[in-house]
C-alpha atoms as a PDB file:
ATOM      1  CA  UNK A   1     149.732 -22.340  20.365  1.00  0.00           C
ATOM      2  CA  UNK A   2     147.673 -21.348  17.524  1.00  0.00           C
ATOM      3  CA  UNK A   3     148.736 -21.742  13.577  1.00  0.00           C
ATOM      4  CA  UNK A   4     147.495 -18.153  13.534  1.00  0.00           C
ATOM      5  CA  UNK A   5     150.080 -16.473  15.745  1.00  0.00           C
ATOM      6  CA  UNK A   6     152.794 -19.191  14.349  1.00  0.00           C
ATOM      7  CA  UNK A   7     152.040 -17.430  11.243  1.00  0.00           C
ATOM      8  CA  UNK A   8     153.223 -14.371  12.062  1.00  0.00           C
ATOM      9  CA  UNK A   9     157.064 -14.490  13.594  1.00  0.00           C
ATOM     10  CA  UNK A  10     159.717 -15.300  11.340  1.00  0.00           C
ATOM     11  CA  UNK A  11     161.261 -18.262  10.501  1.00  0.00           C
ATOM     12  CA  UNK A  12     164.638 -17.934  12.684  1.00  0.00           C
ATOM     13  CA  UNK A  13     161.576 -17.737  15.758  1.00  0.00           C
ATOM     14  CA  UNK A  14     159.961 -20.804  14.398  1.00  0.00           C
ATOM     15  CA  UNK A  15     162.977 -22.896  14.163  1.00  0.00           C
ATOM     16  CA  UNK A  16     163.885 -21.394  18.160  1.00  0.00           C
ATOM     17  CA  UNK A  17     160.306 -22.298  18.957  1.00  0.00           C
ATOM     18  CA  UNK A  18     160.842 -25.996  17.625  1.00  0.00           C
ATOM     19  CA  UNK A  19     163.851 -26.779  19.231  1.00  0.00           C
ATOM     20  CA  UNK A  20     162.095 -25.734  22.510  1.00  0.00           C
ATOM     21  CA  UNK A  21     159.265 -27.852  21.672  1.00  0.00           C
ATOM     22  CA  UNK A  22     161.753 -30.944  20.947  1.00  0.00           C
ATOM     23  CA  UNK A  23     163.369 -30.604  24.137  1.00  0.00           C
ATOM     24  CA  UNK A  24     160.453 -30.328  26.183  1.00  0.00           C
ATOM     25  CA  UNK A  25     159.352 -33.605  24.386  1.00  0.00           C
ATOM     26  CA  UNK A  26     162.602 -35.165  25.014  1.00  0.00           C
ATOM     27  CA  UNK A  27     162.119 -34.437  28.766  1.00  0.00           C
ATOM     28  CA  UNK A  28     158.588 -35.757  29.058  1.00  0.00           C
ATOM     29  CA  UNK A  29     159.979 -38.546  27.708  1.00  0.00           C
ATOM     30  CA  UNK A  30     162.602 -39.057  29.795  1.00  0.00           C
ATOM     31  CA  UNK A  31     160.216 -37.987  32.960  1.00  0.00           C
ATOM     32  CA  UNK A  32     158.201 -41.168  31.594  1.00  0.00           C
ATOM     33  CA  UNK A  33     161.181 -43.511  31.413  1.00  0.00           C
ATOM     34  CA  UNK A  34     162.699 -42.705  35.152  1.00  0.00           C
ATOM     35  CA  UNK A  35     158.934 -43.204  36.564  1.00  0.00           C
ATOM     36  CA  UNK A  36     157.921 -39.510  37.508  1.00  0.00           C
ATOM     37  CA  UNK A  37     154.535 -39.955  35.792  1.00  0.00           C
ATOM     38  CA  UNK A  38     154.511 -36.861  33.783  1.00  0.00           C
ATOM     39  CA  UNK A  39     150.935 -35.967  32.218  1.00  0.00           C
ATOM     40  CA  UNK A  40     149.626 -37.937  30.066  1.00  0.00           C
ATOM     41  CA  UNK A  41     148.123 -35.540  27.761  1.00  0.00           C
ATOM     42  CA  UNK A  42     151.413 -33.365  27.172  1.00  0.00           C
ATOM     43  CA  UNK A  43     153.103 -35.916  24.814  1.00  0.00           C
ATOM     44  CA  UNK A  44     149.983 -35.229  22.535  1.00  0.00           C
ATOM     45  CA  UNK A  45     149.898 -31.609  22.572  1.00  0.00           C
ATOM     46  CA  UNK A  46     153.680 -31.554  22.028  1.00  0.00           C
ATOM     47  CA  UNK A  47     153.822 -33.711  19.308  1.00  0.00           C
ATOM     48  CA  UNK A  48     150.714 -31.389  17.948  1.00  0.00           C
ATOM     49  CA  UNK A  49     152.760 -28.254  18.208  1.00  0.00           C
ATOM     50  CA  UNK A  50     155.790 -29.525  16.597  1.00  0.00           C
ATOM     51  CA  UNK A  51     153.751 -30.446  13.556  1.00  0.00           C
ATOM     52  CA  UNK A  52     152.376 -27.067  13.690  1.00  0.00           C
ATOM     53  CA  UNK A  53     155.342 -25.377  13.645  1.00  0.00           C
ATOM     54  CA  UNK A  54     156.818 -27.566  11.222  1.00  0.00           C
ATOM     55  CA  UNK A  55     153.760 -26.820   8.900  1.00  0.00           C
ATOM     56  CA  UNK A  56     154.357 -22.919   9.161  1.00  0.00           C
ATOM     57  CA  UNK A  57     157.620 -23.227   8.513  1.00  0.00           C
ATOM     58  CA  UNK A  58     157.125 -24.952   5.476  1.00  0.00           C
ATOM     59  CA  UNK A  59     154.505 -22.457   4.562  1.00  0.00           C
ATOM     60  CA  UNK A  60     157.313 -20.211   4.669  1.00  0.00           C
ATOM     61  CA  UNK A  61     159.839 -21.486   2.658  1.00  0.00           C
ATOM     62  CA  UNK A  62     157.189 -22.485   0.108  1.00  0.00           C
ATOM     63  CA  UNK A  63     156.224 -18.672  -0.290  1.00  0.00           C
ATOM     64  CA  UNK A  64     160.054 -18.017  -0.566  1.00  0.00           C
ATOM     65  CA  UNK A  65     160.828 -16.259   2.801  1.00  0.00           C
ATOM     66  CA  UNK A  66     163.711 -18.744   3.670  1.00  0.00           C
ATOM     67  CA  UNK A  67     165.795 -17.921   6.388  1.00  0.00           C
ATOM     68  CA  UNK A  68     169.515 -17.682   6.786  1.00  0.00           C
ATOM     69  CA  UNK A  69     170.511 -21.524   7.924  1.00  0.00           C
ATOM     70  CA  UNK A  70     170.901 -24.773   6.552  1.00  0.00           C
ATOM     71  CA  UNK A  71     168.265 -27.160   6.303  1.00  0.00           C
ATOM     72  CA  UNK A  72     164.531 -27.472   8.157  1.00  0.00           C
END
């Protein structure tokens, strides 16, 4: 997931895209705690995309194009 491509959907996608990314967090998380030994690496790259989404979508409401919706 690249800020580039983030960049150019809309901000009712980016919001769709972070609660996907939370979840998937949530369950590596929860794959951690019950003992399944999910990868290592993914918490990192999750975390990473959720701050890159949260970035754009800031970008976004700086430059005025907020969406329809409460708060980010």
């Amino acid at each position: 997931m690249k800020a580039k491509d983030l960049r150019a959907k809309s901000a009712t996608d980016l919001r769709e895209d972070l609660l996907k990314l939370r979840r998937e967090q949530f369950n590596l998380r929860m794959a951690r705690a019950s003992g399944q030994g999910a990868k290592p690496d993914q918490f990192s790259k999750v975390r990473r995309n959720i701050a890159r989404v949260k970035t754009v979508l800031g970008e976004h409401q700086a430059a005025g194009t907020k969406a329809s919706g409460g708060k980010g």
